[in-house]
PDB file of N, CA and C in Angstrom:
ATOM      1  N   UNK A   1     116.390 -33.337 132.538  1.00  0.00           N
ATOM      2  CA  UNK A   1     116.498 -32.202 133.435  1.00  0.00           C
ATOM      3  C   UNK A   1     115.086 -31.721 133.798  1.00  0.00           C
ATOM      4  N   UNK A   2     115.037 -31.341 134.962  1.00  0.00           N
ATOM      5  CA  UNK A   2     113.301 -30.847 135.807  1.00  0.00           C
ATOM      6  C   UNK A   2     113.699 -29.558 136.258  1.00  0.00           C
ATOM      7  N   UNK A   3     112.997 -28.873 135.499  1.00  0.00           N
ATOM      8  CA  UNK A   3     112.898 -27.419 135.850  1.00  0.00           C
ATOM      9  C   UNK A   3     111.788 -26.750 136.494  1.00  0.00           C
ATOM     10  N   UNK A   4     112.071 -26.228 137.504  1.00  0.00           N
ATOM     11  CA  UNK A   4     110.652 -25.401 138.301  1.00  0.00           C
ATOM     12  C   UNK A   4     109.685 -26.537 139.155  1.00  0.00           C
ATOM     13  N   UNK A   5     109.929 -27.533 138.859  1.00  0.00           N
ATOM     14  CA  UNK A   5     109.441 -28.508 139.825  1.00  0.00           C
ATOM     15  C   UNK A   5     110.079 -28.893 141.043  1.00  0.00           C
ATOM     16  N   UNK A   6     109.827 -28.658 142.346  1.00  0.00           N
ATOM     17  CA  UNK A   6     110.969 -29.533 143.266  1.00  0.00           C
ATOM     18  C   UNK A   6     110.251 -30.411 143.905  1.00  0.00           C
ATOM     19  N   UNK A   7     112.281 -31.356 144.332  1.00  0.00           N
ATOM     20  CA  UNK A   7     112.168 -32.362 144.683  1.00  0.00           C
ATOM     21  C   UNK A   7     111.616 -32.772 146.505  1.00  0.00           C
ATOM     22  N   UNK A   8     110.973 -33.543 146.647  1.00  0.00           N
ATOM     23  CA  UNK A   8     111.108 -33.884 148.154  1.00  0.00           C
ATOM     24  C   UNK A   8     111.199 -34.419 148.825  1.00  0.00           C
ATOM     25  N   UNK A   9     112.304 -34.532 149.919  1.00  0.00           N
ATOM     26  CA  UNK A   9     113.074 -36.247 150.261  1.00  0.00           C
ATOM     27  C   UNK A   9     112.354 -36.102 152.018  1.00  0.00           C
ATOM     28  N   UNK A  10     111.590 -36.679 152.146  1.00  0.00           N
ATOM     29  CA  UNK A  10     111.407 -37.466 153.671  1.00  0.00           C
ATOM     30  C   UNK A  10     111.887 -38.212 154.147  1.00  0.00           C
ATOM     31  N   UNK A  11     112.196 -37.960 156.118  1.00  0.00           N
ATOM     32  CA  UNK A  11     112.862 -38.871 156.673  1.00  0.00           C
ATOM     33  C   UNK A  11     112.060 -39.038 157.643  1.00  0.00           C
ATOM     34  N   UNK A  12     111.857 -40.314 157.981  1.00  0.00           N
ATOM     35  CA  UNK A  12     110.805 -40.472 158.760  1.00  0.00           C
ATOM     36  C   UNK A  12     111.122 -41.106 160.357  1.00  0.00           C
ATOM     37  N   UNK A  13     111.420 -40.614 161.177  1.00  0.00           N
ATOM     38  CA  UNK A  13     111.763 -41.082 162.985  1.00  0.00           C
ATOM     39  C   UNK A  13     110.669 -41.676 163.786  1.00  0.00           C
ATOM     40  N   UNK A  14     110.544 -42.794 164.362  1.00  0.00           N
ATOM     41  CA  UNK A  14     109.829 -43.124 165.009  1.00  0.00           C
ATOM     42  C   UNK A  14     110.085 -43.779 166.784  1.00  0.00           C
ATOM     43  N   UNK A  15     109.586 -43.309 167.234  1.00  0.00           N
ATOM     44  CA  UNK A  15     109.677 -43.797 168.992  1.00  0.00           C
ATOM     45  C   UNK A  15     108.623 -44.553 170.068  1.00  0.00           C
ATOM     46  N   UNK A  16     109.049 -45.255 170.624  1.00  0.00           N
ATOM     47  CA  UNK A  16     107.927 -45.399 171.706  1.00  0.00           C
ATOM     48  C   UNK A  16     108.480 -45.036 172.987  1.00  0.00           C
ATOM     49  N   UNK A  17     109.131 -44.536 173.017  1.00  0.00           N
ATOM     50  CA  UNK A  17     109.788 -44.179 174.121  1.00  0.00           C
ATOM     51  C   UNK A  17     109.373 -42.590 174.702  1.00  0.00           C
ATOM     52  N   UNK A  18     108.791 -42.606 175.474  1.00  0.00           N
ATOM     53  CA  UNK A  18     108.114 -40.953 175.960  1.00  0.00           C
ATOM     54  C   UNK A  18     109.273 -40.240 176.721  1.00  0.00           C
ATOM     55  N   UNK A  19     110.307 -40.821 176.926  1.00  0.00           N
ATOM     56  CA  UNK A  19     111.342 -39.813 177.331  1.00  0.00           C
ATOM     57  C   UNK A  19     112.232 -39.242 176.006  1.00  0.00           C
ATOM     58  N   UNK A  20     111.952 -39.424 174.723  1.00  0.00           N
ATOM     59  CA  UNK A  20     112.509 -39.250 173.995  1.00  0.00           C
ATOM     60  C   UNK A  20     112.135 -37.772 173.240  1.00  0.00           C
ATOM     61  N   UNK A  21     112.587 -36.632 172.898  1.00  0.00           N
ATOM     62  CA  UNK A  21     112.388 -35.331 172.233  1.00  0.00           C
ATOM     63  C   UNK A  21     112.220 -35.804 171.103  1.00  0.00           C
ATOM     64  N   UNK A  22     110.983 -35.451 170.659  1.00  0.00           N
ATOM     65  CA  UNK A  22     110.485 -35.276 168.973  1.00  0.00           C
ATOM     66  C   UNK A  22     111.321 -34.327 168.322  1.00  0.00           C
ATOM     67  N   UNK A  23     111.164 -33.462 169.472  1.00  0.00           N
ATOM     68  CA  UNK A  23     111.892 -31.878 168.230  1.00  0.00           C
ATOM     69  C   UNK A  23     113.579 -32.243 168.161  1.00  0.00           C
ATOM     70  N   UNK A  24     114.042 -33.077 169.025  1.00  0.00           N
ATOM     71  CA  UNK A  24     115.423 -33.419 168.809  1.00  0.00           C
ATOM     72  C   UNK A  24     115.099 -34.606 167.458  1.00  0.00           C
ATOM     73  N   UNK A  25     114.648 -35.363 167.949  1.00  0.00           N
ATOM     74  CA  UNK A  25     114.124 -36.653 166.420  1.00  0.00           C
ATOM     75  C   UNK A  25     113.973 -36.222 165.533  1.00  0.00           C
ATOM     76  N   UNK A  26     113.296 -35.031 165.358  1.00  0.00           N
ATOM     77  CA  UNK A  26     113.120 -34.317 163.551  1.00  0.00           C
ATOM     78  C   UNK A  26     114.408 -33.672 163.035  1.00  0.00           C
ATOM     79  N   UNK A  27     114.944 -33.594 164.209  1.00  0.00           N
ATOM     80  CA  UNK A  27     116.478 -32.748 163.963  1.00  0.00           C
ATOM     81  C   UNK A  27     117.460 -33.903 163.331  1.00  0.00           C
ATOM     82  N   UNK A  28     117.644 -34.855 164.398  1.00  0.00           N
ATOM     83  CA  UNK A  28     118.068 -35.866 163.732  1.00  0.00           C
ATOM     84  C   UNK A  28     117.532 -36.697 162.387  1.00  0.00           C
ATOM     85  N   UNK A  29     116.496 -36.558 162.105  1.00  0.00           N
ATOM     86  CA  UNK A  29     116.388 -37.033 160.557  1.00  0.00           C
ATOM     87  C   UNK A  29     116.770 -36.114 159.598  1.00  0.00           C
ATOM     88  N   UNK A  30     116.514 -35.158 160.022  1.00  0.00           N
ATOM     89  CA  UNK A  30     117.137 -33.789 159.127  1.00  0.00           C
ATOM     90  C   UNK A  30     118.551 -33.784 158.735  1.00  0.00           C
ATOM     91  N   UNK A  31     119.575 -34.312 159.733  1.00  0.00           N
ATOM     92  CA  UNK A  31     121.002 -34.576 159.600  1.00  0.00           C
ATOM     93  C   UNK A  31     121.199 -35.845 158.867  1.00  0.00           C
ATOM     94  N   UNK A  32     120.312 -36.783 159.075  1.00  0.00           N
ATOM     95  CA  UNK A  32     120.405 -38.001 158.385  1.00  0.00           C
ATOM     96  C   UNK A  32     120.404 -37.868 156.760  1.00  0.00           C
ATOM     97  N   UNK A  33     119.638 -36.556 156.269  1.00  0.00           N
ATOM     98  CA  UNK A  33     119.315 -36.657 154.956  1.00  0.00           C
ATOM     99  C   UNK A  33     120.927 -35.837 154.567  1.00  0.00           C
ATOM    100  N   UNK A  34     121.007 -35.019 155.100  1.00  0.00           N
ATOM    101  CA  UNK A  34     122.423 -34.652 154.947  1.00  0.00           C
ATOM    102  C   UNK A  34     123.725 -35.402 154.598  1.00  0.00           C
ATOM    103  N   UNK A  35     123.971 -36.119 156.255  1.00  0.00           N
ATOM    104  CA  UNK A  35     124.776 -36.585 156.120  1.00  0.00           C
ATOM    105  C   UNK A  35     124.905 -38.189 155.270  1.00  0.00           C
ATOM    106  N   UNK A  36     123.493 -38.753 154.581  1.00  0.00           N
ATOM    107  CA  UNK A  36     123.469 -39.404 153.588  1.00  0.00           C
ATOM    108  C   UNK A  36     123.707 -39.507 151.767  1.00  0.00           C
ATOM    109  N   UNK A  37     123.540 -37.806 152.417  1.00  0.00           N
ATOM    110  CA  UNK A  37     123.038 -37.522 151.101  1.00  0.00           C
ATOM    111  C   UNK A  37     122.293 -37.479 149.855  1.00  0.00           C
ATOM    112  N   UNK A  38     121.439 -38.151 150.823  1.00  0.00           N
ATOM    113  CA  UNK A  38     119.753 -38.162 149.996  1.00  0.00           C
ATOM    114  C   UNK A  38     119.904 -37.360 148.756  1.00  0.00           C
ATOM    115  N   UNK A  39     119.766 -36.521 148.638  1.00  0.00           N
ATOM    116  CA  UNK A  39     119.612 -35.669 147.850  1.00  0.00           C
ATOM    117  C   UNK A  39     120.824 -35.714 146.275  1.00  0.00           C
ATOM    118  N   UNK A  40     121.571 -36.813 146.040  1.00  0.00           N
ATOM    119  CA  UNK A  40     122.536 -36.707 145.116  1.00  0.00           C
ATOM    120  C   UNK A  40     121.989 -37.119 144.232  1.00  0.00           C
ATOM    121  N   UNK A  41     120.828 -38.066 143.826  1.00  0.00           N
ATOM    122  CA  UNK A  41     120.105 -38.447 142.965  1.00  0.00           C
ATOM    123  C   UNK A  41     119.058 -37.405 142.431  1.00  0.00           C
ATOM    124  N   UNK A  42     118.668 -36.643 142.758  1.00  0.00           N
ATOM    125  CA  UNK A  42     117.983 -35.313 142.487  1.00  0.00           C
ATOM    126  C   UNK A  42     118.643 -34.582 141.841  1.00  0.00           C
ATOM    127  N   UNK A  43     119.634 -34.194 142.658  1.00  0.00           N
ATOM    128  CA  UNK A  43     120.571 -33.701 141.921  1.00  0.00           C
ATOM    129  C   UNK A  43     121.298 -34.054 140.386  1.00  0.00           C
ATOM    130  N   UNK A  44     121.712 -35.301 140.479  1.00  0.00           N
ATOM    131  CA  UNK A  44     121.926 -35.646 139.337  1.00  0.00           C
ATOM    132  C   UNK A  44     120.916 -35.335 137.933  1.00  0.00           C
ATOM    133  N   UNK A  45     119.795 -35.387 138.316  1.00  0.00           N
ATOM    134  CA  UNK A  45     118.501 -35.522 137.575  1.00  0.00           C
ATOM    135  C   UNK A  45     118.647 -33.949 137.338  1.00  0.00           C
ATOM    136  N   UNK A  46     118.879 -33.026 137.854  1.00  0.00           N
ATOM    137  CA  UNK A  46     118.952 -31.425 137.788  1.00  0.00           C
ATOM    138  C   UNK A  46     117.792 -30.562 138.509  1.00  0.00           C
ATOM    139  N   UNK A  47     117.707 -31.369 139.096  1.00  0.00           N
ATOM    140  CA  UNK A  47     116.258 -30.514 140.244  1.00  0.00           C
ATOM    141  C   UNK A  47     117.502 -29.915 141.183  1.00  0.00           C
ATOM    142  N   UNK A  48     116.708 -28.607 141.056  1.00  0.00           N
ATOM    143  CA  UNK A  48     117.299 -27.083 141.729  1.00  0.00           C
ATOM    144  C   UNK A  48     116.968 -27.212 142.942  1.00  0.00           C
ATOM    145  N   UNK A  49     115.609 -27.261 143.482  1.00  0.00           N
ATOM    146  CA  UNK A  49     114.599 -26.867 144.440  1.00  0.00           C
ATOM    147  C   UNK A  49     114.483 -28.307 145.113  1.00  0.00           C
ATOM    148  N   UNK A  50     114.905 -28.952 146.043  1.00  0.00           N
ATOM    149  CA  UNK A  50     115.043 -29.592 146.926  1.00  0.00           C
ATOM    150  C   UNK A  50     114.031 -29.436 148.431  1.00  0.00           C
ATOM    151  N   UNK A  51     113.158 -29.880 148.795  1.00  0.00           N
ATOM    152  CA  UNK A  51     112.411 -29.612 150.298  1.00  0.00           C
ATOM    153  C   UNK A  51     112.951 -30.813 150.683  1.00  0.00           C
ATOM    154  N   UNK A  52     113.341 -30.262 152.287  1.00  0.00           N
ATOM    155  CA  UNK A  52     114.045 -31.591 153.212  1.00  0.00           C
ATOM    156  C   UNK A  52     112.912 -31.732 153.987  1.00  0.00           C
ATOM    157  N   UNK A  53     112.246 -33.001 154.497  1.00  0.00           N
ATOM    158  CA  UNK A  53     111.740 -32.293 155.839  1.00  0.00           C
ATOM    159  C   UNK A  53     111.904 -34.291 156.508  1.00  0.00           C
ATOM    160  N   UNK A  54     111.916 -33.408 157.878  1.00  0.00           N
ATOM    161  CA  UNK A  54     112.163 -34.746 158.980  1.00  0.00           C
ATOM    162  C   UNK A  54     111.368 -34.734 159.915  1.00  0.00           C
ATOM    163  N   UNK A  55     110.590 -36.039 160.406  1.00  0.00           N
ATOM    164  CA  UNK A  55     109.553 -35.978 160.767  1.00  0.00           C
ATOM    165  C   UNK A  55     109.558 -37.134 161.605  1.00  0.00           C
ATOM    166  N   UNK A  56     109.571 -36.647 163.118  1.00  0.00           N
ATOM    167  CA  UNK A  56     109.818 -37.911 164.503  1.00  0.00           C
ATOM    168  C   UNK A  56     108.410 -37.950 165.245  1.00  0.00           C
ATOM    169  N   UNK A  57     107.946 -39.159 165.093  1.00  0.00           N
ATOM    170  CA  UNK A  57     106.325 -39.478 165.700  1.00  0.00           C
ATOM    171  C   UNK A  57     106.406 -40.307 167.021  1.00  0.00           C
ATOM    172  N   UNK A  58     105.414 -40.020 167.814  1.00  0.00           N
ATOM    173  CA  UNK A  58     105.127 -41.428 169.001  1.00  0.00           C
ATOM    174  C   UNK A  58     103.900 -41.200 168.629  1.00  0.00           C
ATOM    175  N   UNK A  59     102.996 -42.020 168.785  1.00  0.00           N
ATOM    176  CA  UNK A  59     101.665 -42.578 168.691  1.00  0.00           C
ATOM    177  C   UNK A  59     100.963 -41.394 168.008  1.00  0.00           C
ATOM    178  N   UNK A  60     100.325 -40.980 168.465  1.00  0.00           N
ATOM    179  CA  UNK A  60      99.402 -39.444 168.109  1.00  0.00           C
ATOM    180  C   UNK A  60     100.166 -38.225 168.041  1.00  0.00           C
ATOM    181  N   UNK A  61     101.262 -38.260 168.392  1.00  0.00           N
ATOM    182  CA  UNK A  61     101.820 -36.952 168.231  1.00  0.00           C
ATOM    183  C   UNK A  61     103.103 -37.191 167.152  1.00  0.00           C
ATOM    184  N   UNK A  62     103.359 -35.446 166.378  1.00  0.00           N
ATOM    185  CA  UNK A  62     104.116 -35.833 165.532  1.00  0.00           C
ATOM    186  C   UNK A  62     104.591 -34.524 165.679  1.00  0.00           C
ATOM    187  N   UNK A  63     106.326 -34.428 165.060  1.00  0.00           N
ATOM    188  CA  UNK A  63     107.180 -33.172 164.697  1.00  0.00           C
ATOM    189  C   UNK A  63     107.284 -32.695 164.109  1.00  0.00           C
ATOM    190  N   UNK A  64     107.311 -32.237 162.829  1.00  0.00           N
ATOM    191  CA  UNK A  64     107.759 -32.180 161.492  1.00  0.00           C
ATOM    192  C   UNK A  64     108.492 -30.792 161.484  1.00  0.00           C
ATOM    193  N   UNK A  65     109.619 -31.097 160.908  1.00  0.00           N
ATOM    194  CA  UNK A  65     110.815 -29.625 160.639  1.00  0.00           C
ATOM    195  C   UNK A  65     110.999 -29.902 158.648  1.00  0.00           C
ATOM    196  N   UNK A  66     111.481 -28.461 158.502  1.00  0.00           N
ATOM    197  CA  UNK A  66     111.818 -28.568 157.147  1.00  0.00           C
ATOM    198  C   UNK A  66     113.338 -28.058 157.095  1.00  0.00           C
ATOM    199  N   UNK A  67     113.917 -28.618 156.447  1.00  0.00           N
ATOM    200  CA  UNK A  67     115.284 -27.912 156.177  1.00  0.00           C
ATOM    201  C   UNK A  67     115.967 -27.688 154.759  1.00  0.00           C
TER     202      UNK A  67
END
């Protein structure tokens, strides 16, 4: 069991496509960790404190959301 330490699961989006929304892409990795459930192995382990964050790049530019 891990106490007072948290865990942190990254999802990482990538595009080359310039018609494509980053801030929609970080959204969607954000749902990805969800609806995967990333996070059940942490859990198991007993980490409380969980940081999500999803993060959609094209070349030089990047999104990053936390959830």
């Amino acid at each position: 069991m891990v106490k007072g330490i948290p865990g942190f699961i990254f999802e990482f989006k990538h595009t080359k496509d310039i018609n494509v929304d980053l801030d929609s892409l970080a959204n969607s990795a954000l749902k990805q960790i969800e609806d995967m459930k990333y996070d059940t192995e942490l859990n198991d382990f007993g980490v409380e404190d969980i940081v999500k964050i999803g993060i959609a790049f094209r070349q030089k530019s990047a999104v990053v959301k936390r959830g």
